[in-house]
N, C-alpha and C. Protein backbone atom coordinates (compact mmCIF):
# COMPACT_ATOMS: atom_id res chain seq x y z
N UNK A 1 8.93 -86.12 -7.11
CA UNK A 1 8.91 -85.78 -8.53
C UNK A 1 9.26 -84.30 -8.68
N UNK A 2 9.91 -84.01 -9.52
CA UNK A 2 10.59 -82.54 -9.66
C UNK A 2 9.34 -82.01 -10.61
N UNK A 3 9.55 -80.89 -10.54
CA UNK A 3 8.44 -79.88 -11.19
C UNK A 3 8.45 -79.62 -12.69
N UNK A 4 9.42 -80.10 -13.22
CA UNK A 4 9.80 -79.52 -14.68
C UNK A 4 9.64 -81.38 -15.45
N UNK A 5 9.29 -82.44 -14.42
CA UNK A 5 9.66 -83.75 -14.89
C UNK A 5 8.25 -83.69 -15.89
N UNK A 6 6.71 -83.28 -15.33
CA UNK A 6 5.40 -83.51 -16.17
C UNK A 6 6.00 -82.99 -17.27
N UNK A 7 6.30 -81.60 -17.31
CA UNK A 7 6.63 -80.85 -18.56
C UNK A 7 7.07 -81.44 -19.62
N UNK A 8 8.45 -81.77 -19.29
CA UNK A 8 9.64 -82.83 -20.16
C UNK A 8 8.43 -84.18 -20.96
N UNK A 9 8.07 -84.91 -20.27
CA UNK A 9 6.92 -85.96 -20.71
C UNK A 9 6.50 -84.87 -21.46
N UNK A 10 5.24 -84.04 -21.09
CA UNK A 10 4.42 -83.53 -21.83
C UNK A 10 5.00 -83.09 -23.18
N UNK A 11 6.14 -82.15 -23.50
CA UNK A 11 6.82 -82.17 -24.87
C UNK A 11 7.45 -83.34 -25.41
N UNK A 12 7.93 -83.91 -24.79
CA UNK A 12 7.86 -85.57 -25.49
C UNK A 12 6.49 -86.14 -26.41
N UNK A 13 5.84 -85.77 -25.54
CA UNK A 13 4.59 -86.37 -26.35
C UNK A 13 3.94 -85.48 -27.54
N UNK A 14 4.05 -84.12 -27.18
CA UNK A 14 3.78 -83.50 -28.66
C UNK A 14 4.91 -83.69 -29.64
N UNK A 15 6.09 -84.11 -29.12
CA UNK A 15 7.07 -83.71 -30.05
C UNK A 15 6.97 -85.31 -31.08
N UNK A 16 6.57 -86.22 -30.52
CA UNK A 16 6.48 -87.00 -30.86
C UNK A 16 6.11 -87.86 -32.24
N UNK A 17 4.60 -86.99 -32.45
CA UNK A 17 4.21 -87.39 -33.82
C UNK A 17 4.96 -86.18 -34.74
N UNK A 18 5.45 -85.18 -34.31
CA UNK A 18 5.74 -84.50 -35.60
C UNK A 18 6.95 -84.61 -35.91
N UNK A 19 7.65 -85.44 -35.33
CA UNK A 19 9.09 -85.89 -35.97
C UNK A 19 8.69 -86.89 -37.17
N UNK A 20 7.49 -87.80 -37.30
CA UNK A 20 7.06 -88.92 -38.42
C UNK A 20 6.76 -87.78 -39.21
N UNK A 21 5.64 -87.09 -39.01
CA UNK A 21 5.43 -86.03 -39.98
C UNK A 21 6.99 -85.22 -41.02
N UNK A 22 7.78 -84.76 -39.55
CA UNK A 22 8.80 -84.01 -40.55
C UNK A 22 9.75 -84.56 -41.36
N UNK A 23 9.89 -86.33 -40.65
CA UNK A 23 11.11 -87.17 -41.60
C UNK A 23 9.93 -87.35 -42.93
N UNK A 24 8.81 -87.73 -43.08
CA UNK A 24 8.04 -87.89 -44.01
C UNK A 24 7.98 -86.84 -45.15
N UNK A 25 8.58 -85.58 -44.57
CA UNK A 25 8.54 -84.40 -45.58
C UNK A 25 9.70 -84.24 -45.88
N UNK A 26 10.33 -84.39 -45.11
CA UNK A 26 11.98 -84.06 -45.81
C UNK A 26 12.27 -85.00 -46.69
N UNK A 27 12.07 -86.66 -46.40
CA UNK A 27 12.61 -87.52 -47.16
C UNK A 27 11.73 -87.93 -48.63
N UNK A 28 11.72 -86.88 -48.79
CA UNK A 28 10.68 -87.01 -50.00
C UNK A 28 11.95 -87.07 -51.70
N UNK A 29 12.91 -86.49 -50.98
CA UNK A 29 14.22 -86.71 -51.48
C UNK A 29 15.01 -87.54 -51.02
N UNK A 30 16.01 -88.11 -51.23
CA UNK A 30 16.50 -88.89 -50.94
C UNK A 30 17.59 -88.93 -49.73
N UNK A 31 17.72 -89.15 -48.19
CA UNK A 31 18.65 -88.47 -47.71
C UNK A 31 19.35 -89.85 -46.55
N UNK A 32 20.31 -89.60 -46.53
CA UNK A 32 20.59 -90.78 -45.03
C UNK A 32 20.29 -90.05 -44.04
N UNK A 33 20.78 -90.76 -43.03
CA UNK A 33 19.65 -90.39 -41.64
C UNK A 33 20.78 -89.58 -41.13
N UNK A 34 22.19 -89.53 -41.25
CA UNK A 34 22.95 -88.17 -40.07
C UNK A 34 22.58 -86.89 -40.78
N UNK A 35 22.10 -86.95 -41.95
CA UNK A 35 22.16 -85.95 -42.65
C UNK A 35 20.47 -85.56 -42.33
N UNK A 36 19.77 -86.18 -42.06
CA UNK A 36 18.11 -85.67 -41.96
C UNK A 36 18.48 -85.18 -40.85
N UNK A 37 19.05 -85.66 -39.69
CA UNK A 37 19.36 -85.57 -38.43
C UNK A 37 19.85 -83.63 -38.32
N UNK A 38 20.50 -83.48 -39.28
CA UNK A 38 21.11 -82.67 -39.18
C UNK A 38 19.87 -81.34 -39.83
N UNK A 39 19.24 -81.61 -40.72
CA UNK A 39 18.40 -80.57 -41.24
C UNK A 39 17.15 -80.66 -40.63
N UNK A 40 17.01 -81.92 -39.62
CA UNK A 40 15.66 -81.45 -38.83
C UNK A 40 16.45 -80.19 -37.40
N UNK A 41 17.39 -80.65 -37.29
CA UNK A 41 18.01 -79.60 -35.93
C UNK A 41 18.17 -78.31 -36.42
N UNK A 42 18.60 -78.16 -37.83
CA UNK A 42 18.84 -76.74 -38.38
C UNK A 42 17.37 -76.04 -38.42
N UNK A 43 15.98 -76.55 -39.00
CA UNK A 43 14.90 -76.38 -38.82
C UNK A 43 14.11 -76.17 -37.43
N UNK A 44 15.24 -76.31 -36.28
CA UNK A 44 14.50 -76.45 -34.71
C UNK A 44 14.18 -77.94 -34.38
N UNK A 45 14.06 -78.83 -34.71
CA UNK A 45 13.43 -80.01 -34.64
C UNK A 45 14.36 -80.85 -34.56
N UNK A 46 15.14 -80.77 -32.68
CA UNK A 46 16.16 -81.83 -32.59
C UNK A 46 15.75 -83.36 -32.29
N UNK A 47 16.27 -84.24 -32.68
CA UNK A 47 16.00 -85.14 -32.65
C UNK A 47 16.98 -86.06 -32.02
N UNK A 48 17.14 -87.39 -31.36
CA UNK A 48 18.49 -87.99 -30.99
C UNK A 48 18.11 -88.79 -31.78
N UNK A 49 20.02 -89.51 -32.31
CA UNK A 49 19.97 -90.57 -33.47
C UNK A 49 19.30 -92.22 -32.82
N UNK A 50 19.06 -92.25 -31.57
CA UNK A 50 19.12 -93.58 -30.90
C UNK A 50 17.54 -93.50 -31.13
N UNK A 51 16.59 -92.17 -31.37
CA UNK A 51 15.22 -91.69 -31.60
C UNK A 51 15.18 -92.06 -33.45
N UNK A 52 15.57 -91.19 -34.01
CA UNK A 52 15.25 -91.71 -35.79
C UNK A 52 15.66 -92.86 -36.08
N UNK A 53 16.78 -93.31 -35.91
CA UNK A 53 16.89 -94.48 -37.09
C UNK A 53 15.99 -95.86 -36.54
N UNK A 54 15.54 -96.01 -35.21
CA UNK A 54 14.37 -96.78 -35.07
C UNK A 54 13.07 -96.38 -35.94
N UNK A 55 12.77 -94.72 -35.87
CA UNK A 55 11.90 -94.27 -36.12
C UNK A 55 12.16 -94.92 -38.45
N UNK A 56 12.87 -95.04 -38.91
CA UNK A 56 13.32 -95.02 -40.20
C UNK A 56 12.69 -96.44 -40.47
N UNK A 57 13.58 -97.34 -39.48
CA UNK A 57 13.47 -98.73 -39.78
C UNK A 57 11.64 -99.07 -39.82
N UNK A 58 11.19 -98.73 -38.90
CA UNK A 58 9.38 -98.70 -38.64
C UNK A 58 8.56 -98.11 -39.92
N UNK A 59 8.93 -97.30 -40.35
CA UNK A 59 8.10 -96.40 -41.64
C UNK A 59 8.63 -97.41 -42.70
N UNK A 60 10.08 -97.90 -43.09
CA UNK A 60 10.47 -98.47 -43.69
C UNK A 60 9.56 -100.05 -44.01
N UNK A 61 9.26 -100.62 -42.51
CA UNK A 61 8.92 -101.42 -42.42
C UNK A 61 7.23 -101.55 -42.95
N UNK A 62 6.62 -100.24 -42.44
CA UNK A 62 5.27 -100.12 -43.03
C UNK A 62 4.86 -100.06 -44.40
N UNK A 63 6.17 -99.92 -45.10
CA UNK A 63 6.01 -99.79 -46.39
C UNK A 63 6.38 -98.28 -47.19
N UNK A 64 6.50 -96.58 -46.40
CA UNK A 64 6.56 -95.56 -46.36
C UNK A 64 7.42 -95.19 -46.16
N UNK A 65 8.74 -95.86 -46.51
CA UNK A 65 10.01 -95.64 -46.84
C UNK A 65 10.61 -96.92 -47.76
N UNK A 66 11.61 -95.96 -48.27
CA UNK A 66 12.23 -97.18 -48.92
C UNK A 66 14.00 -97.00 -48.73
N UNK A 67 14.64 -97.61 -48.86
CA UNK A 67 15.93 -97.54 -48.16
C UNK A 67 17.11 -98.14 -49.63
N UNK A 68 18.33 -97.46 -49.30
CA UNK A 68 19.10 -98.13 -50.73
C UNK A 68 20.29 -97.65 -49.73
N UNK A 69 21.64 -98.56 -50.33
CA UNK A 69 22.77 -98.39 -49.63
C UNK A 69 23.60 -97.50 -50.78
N UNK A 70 24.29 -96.65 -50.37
CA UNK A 70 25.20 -95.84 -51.59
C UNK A 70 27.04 -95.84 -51.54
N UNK A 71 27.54 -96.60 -51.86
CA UNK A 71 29.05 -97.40 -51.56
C UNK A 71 29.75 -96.97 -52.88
N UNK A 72 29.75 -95.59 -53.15
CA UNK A 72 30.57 -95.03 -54.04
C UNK A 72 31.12 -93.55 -53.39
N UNK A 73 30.54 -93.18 -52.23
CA UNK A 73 31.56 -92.52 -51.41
C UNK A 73 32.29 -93.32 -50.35
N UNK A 74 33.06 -92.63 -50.01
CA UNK A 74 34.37 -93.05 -49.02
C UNK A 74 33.56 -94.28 -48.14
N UNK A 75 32.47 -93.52 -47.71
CA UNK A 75 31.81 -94.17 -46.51
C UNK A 75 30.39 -95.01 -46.81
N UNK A 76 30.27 -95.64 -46.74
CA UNK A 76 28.77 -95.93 -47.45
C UNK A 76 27.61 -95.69 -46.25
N UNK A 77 26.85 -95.19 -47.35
CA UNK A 77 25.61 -94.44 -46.29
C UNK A 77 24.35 -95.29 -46.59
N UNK A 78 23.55 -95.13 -45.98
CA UNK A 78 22.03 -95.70 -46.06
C UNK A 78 20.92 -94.44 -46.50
N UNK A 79 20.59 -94.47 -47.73
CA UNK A 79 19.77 -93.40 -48.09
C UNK A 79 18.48 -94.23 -48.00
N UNK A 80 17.59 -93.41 -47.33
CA UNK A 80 16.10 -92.71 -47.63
C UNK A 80 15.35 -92.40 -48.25
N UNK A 81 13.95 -92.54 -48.84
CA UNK A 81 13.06 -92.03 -49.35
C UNK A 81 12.01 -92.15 -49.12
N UNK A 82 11.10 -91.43 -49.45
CA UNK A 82 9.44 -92.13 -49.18
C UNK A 82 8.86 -92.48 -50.43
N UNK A 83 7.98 -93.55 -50.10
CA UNK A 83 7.36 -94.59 -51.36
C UNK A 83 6.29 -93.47 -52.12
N UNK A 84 5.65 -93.86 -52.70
CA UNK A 84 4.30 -93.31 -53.34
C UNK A 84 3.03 -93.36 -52.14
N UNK A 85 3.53 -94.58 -51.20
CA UNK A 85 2.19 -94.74 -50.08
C UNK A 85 2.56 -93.88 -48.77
N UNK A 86 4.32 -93.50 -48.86
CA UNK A 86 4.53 -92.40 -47.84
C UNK A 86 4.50 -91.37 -48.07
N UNK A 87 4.47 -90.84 -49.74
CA UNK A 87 4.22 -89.46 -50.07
C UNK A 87 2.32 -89.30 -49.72
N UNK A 88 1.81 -90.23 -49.95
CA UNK A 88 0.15 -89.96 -49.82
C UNK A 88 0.04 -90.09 -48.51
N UNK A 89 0.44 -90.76 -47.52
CA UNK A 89 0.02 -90.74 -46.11
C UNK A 89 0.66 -88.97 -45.28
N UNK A 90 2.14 -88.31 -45.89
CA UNK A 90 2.33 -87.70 -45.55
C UNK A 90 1.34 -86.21 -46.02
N UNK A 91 0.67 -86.50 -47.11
CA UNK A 91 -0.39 -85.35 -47.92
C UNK A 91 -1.53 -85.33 -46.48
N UNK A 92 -2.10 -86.32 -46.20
CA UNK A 92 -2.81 -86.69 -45.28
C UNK A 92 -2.74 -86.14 -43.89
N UNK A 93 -1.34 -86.60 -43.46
CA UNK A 93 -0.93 -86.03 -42.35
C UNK A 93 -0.39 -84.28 -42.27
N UNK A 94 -0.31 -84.20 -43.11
CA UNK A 94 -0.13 -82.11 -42.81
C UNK A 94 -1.29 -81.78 -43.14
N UNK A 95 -2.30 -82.65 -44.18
CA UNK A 95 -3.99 -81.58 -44.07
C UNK A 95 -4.68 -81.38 -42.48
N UNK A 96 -3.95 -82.65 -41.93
CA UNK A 96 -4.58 -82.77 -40.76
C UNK A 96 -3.76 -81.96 -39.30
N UNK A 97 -2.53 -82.04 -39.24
CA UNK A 97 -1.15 -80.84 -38.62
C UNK A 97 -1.90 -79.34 -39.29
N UNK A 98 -2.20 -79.17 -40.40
CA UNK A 98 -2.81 -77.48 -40.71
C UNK A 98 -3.88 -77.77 -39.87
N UNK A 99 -4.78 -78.36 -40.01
CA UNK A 99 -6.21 -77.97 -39.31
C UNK A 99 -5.95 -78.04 -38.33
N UNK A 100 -5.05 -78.93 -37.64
CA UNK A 100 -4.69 -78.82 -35.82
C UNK A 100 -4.15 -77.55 -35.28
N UNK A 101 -3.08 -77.00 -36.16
CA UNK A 101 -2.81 -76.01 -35.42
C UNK A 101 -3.60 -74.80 -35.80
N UNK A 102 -4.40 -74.60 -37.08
CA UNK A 102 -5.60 -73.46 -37.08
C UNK A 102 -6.34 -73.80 -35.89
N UNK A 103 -6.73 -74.56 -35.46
CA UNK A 103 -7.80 -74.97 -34.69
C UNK A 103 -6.79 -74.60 -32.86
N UNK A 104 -5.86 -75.23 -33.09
CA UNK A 104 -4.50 -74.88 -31.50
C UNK A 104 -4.46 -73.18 -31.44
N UNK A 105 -4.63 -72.56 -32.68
CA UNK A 105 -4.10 -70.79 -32.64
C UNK A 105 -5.10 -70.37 -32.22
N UNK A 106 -6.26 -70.70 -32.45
CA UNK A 106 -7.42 -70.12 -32.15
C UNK A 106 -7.95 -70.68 -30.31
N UNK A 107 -7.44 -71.95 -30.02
CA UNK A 107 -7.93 -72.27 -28.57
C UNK A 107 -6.70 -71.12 -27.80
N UNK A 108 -5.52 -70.95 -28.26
CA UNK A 108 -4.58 -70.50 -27.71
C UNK A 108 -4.55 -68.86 -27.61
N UNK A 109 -5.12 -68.46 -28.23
CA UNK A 109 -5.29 -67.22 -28.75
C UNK A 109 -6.15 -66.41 -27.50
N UNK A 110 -7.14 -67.65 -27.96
CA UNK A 110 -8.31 -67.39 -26.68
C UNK A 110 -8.13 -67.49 -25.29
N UNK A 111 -6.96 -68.39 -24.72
CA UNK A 111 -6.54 -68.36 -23.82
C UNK A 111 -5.88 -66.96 -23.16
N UNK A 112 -4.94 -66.62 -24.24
CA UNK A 112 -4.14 -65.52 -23.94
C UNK A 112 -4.87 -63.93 -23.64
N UNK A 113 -6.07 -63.99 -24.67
CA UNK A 113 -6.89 -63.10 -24.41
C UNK A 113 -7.54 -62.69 -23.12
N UNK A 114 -7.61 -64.09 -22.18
CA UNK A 114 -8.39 -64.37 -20.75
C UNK A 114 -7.50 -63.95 -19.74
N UNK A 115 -6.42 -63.65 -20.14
CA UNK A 115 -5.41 -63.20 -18.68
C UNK A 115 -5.52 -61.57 -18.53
């Protein structure tokens, strides 16, 4: 096992829930997915497309998205949004992302202080 392989996992796994979190905030407007794709990477938060649009179809499916096709440009796209039950689950989920990372700055803080 190479030395950098735990690592890779280990940011996988944080990176994990806050991609639901960040499509949940962005799509609060209406957006297709190359285009979220594109403003979560401009924000730092790359994502691969073979990663969101599973991730779309699942929220979609829970009810916390809603999906519409738009066939009046050239290309027709699949737009995005979040419901009324994905705007309230996403209120939910950043009260709880703030208190995690107040609570992460302060374990981390303390860490750094110890060296």
């Amino acid at each position: 096992m190479e030395a950098n392989e735990p690592l890779s996992g280990m940011i996988l796994e944080l990176r994990r829930g806050t991609v639901v979190l960040c499509a949940l905030c962005k799509l609060k407007k209406p957006m297709y997915g190359y285009n979220l794709l594109g403003e979560l990477a401009d924000s730092g938060i790359s994502v691969e497309a073979n990663t969101l649009y599973p991730l779309l179809r699942r929220l979609e499916g829970q009810g916390l998205l809603t999906s519409s096709w738009n066939t009046e440009e050239a290309k027709p796209r699949k737009y995005y949004q979040t419901t009324p039950q994905g705007d309230e689950l996403c209120k939910k989920l950043l009260a709880q992302w703030e208190n995690l990372t107040e609570n992460m700055k302060k374990i981390t803080e303390d860490y750094k202080n110890d060296k």
